[in-house]
N, C-alpha and C. Protein backbone atom coordinates (compact mmCIF):
# COMPACT_ATOMS: atom_id res chain seq x y z
N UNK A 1 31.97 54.21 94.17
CA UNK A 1 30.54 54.29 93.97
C UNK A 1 29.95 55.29 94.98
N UNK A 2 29.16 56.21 94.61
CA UNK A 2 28.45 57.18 95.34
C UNK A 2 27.39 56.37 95.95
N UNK A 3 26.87 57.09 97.56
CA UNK A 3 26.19 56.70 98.13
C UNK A 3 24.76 57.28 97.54
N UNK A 4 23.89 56.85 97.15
CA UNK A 4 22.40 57.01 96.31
C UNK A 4 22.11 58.26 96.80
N UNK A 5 22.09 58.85 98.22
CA UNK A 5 21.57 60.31 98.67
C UNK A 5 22.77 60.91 98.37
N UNK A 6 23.96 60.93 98.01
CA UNK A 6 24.96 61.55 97.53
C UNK A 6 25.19 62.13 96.72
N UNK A 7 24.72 64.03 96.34
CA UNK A 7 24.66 64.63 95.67
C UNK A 7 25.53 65.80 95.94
N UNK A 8 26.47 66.26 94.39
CA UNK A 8 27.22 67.32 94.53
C UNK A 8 27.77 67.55 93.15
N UNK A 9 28.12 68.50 93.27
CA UNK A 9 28.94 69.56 91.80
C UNK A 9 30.14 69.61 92.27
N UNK A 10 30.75 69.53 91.98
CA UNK A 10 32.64 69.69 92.74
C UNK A 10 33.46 69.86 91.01
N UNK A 11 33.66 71.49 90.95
CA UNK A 11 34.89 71.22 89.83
C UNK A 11 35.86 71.76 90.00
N UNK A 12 36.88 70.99 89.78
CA UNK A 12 38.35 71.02 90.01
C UNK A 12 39.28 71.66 88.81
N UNK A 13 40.34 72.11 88.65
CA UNK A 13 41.24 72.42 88.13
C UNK A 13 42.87 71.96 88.36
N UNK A 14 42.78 71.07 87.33
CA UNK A 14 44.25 70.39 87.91
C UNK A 14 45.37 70.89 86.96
N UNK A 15 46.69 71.25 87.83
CA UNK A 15 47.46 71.59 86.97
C UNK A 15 49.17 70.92 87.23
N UNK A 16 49.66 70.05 86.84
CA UNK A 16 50.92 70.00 87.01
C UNK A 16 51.78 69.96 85.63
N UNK A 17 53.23 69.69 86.11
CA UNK A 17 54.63 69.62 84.92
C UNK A 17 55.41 68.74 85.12
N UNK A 18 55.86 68.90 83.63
CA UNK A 18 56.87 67.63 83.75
C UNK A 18 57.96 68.17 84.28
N UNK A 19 58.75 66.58 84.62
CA UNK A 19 59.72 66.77 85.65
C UNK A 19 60.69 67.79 84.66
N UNK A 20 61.57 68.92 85.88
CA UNK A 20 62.35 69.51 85.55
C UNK A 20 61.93 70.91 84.77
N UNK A 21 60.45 70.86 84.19
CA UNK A 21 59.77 71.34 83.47
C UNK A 21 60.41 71.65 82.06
N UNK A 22 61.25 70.16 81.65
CA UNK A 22 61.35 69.95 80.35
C UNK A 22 60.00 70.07 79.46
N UNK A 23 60.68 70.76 78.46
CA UNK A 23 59.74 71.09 77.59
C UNK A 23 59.69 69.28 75.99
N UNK A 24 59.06 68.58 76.95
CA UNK A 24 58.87 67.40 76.34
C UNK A 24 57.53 66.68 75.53
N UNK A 25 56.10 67.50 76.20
CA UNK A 25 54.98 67.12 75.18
C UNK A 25 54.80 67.80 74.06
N UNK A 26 55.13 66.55 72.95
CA UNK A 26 55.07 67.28 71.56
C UNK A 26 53.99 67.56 71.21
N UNK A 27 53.79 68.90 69.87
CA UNK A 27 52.48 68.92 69.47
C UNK A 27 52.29 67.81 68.73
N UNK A 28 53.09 67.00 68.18
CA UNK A 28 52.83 65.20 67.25
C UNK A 28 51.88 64.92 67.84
N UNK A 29 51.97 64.43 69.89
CA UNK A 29 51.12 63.72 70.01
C UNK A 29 50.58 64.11 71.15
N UNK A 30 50.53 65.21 71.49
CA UNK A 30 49.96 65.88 72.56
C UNK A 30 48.11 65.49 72.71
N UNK A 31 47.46 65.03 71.47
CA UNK A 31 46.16 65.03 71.13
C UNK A 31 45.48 63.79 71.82
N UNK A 32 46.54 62.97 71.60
CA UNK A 32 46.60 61.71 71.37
C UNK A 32 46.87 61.00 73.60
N UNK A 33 47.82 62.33 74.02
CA UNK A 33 47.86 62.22 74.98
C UNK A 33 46.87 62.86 76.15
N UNK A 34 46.15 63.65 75.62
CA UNK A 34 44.86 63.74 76.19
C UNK A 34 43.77 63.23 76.18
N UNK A 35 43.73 62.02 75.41
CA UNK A 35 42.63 61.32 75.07
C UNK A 35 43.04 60.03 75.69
N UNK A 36 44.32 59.79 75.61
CA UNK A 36 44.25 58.67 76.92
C UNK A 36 44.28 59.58 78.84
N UNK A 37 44.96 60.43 78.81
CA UNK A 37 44.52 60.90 79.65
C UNK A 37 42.64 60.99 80.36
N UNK A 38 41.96 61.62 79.20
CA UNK A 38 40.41 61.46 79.34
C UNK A 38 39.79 60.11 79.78
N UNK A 39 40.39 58.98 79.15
CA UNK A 39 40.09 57.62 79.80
C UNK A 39 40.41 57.62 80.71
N UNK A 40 41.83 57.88 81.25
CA UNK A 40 41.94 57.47 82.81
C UNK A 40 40.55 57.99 83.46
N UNK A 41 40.74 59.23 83.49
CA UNK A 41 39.39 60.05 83.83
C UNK A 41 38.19 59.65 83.88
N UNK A 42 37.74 59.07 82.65
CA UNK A 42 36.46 58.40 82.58
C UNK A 42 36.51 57.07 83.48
N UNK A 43 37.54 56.37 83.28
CA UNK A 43 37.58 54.81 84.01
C UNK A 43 37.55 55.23 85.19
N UNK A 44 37.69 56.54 86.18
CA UNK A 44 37.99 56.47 87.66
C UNK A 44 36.71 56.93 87.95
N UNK A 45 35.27 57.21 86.99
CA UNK A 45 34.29 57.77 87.00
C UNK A 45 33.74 59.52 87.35
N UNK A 46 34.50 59.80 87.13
CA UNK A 46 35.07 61.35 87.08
C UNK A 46 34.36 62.08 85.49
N UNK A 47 34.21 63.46 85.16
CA UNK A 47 34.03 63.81 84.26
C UNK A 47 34.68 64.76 83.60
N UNK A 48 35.65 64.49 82.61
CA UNK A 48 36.30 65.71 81.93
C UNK A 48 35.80 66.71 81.02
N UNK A 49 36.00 67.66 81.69
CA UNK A 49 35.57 68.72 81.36
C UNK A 49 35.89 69.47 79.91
N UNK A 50 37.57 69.86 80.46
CA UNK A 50 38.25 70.50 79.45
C UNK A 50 39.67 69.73 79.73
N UNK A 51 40.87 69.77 78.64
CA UNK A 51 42.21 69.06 78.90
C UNK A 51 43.02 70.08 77.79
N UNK A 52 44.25 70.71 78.37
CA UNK A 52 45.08 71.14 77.43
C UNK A 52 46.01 71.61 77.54
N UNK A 53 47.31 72.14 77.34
CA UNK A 53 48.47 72.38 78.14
C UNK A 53 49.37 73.21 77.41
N UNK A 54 50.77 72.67 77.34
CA UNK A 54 51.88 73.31 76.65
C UNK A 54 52.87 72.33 76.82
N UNK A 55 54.11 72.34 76.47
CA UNK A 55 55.48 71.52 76.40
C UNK A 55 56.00 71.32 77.34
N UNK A 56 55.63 72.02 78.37
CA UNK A 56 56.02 71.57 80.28
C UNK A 56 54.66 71.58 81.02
N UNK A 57 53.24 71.62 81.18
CA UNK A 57 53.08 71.32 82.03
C UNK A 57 51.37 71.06 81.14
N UNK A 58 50.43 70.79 82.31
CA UNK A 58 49.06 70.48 81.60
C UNK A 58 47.72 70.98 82.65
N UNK A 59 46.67 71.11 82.29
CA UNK A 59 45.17 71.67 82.91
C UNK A 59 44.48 70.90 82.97
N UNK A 60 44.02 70.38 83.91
CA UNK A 60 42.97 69.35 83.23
C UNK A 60 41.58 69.73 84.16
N UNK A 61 40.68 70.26 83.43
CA UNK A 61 38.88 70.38 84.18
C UNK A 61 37.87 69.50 84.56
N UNK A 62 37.84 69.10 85.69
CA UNK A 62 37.12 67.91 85.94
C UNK A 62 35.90 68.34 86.66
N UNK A 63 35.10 67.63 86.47
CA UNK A 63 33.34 67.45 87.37
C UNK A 63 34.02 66.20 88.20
N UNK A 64 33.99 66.37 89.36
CA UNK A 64 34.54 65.77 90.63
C UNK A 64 33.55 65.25 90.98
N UNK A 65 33.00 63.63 91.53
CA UNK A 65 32.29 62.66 91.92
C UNK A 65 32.86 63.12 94.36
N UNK A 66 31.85 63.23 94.81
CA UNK A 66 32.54 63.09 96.52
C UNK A 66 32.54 62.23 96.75
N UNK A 67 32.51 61.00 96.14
CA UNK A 67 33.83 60.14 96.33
C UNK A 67 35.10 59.98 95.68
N UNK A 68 35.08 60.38 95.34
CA UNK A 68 36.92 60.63 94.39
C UNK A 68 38.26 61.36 95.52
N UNK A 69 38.66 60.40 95.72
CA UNK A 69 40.01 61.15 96.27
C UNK A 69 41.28 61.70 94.96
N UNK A 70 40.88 63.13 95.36
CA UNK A 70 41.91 63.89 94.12
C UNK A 70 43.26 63.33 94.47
N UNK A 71 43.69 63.50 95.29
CA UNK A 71 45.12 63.05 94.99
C UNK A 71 45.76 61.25 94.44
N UNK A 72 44.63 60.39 94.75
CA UNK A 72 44.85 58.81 94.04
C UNK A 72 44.44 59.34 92.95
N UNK A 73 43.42 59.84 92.08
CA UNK A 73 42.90 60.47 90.77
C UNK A 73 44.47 60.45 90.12
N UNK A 74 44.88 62.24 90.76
CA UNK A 74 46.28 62.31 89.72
C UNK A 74 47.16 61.89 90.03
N UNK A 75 47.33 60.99 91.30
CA UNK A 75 48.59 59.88 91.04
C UNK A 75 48.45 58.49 89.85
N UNK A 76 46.81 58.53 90.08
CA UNK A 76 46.79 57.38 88.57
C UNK A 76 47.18 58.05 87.01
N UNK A 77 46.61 59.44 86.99
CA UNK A 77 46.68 59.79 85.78
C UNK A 77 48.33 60.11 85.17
N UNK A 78 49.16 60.22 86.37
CA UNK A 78 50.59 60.80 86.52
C UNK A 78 51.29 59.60 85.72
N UNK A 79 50.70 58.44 86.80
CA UNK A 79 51.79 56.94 86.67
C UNK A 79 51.28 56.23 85.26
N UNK A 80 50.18 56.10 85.03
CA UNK A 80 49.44 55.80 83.68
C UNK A 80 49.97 56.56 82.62
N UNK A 81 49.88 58.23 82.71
CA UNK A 81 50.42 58.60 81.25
C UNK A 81 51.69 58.40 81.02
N UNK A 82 52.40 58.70 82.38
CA UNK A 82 54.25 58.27 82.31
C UNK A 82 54.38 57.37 81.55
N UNK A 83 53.75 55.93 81.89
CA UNK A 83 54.19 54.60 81.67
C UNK A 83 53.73 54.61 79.89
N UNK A 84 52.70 55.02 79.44
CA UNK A 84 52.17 55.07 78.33
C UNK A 84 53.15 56.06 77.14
N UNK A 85 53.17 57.13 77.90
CA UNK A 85 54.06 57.67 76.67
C UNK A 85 56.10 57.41 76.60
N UNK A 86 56.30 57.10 77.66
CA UNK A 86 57.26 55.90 77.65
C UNK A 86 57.58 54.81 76.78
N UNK A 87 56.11 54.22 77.22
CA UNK A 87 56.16 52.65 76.44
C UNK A 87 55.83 53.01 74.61
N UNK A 88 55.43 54.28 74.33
CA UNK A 88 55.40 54.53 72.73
C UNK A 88 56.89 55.36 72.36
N UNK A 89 57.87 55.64 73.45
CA UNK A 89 58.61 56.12 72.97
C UNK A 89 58.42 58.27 72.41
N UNK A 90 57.45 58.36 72.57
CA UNK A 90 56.93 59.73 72.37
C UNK A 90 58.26 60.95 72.64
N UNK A 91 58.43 60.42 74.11
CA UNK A 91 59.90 61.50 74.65
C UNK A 91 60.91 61.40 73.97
N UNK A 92 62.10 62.62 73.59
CA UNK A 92 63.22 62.32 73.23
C UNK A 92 63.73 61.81 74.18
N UNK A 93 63.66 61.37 75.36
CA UNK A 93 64.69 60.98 77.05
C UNK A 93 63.31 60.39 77.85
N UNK A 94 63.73 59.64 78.93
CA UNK A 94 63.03 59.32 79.67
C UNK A 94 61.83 60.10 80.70
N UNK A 95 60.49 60.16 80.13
CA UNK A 95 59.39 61.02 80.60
C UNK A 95 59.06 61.00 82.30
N UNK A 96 58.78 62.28 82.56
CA UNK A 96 58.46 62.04 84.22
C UNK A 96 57.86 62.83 84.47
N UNK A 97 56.67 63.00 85.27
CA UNK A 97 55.83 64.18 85.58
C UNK A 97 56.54 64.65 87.04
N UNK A 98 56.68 65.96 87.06
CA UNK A 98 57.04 66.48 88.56
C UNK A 98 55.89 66.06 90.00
N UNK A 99 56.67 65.71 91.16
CA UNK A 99 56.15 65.84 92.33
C UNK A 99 55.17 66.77 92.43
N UNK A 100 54.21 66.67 93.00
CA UNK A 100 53.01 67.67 93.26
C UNK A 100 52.04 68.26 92.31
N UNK A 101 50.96 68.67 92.40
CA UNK A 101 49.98 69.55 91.43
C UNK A 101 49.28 70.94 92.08
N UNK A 102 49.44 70.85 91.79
CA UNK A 102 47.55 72.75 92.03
C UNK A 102 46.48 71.83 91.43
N UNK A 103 45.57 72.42 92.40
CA UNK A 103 44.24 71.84 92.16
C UNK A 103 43.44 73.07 92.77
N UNK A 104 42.66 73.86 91.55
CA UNK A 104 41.62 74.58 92.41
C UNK A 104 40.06 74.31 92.00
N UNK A 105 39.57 75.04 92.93
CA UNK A 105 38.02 74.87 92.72
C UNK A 105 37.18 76.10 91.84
N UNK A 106 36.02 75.94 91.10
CA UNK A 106 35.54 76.57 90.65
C UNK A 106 34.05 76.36 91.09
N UNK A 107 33.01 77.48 91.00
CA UNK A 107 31.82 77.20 90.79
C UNK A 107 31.24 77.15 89.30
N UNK A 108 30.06 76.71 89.27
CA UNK A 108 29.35 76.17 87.39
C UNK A 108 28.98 77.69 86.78
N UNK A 109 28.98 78.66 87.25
CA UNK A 109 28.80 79.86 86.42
C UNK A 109 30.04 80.42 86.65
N UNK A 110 31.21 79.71 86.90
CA UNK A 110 32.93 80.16 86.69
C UNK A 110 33.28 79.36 85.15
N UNK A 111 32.86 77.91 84.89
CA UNK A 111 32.99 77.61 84.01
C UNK A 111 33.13 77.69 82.58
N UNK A 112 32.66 78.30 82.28
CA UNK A 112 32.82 78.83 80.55
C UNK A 112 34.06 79.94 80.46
N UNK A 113 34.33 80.53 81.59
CA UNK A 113 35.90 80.92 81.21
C UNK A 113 36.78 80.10 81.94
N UNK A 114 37.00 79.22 82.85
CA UNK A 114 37.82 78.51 82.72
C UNK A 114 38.44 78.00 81.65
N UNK A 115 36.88 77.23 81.24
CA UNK A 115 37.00 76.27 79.85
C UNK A 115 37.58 76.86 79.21
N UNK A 116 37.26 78.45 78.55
CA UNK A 116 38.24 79.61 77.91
C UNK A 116 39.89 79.32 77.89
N UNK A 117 39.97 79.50 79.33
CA UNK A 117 41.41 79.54 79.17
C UNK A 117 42.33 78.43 79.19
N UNK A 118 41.71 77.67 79.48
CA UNK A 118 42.32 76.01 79.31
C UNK A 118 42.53 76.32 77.85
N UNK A 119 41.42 75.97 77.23
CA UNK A 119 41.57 75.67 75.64
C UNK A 119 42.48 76.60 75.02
N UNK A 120 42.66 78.18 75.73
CA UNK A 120 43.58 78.59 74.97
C UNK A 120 45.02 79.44 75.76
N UNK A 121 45.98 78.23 75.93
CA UNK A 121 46.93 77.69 76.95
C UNK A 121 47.77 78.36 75.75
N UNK A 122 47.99 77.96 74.76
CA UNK A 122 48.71 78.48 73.99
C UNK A 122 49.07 79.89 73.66
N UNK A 123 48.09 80.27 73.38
CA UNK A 123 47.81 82.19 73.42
C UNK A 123 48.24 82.48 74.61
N UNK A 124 48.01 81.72 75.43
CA UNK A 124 48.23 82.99 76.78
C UNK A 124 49.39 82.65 77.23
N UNK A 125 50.28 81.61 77.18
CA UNK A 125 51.64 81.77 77.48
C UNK A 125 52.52 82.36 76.33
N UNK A 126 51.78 82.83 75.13
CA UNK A 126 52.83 83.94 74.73
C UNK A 126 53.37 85.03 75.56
N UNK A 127 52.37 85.68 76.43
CA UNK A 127 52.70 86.40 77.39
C UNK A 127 53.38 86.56 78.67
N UNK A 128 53.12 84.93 78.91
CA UNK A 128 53.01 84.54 80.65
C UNK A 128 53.69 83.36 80.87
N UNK A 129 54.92 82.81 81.33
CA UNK A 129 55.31 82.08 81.74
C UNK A 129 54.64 80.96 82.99
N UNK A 130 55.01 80.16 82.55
CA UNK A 130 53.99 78.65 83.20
C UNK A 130 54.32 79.28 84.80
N UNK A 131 55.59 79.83 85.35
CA UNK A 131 55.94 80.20 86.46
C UNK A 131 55.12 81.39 86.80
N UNK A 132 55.17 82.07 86.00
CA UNK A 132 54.01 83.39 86.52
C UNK A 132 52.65 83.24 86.39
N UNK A 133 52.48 81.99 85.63
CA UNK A 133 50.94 81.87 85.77
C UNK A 133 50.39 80.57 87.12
N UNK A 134 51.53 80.17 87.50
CA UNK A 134 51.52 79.20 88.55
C UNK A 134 51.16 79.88 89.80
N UNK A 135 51.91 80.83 90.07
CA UNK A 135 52.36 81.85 90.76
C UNK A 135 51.13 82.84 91.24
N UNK A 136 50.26 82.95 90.06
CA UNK A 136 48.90 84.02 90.11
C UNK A 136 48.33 83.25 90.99
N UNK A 137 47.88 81.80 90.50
CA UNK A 137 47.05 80.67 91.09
C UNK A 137 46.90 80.67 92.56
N UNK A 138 48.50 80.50 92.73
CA UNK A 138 48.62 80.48 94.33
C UNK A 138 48.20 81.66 95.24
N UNK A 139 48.24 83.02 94.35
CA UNK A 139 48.29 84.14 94.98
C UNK A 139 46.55 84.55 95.27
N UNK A 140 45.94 84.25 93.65
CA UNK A 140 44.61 84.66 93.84
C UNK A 140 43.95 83.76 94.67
N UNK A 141 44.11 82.50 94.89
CA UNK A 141 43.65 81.84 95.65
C UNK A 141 43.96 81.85 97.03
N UNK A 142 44.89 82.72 97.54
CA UNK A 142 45.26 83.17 98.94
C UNK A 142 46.10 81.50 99.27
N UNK A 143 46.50 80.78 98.81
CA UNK A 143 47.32 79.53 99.22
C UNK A 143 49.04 80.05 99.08
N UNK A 144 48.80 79.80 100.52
CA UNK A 144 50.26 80.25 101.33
C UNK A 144 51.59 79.24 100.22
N UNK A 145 52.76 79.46 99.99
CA UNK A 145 53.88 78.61 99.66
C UNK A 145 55.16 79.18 99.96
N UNK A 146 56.05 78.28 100.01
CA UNK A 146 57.10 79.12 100.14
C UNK A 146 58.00 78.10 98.62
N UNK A 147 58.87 78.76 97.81
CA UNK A 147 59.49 78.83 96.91
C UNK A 147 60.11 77.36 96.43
N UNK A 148 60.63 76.92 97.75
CA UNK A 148 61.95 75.57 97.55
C UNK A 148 60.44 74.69 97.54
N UNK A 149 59.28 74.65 97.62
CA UNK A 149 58.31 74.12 97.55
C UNK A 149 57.01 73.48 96.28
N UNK A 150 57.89 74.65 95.33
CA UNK A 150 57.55 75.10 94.10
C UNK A 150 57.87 73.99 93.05
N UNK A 151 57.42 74.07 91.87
CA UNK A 151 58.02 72.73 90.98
C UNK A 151 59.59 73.15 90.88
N UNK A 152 60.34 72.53 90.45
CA UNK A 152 61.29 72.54 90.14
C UNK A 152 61.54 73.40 88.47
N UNK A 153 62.32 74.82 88.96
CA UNK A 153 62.07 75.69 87.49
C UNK A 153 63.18 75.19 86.92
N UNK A 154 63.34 75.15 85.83
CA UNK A 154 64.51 75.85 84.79
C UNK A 154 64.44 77.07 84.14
N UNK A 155 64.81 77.97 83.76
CA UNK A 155 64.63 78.64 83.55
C UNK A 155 65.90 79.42 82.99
């Protein structure tokens, strides 16, 4: 619960993959898995923005509450969707989201191309590998990494 004089805009950009960066969310029910995803979201009082991904990894655009600790956020949304698309059987093998995320910030007149490119995740990894577009993130955002730090590629 926000404190009553507690006012702010905070939007986030979350991005992680599944473990191994198996290519495991189907388009069957990928729809279906963003919409429980969006509940988690809504139940932690958070606001989703935009949600959309590819077969290894996912985006998700949030209006951030300052009280929200991002990292309990996507450890709920991690352990919740695991357990959920698990328990329907969705995966051909046992589902797991990788260790760690990217999370960046945007301002409200950055928004409408974010939203852009979330929604069209598809188009643009015809070009661009989830690794080279991981990779930009870290770079344009000046956030230092070193490699063995990185998700775990296959490739």
């Amino acid at each position: 619960m926000n404190d009553p004089g507690t006012f702010s805009q905070i939007y986030i950009q979350i991005i992680f993959a599944v473990k191994n960066r198996n290519t495991l969310i189907s388009k069957i029910w990928e729809e279906e898995l963003y919409k429980y995803i969006s509940g988690i979201i809504t139940n932690k009082d958070q606001k989703l923005i935009a949600i959309n991904g590819m077969e290894d990894h996912i985006h998700i655009l949030i209006g951030m509450r300052a009280s929200c600790r991002l990292s309990d956020l996507v450890r709920e949304i991690k352990k919740s969707s695991t357990n959920w698309i698990n328990e329907r059987g969705f995966a051909q093998k046992s589902f797991r989201w990788q260790a760690g995320f990217g999370a960046f910030s945007y301002t409200q007149s950055s928004l409408p191309n974010i939203i852009s490119y979330i929604e069209n995740q598809k188009k643009h990894h015809q070009k661009k590998s989830f690794r080279e577009e991981y990779i930009s993130f870290l770079k344009h955002y000046e956030i230092k990494f070193k490699d063995e730090y990185l998700f775990e590629w296959i490739e």
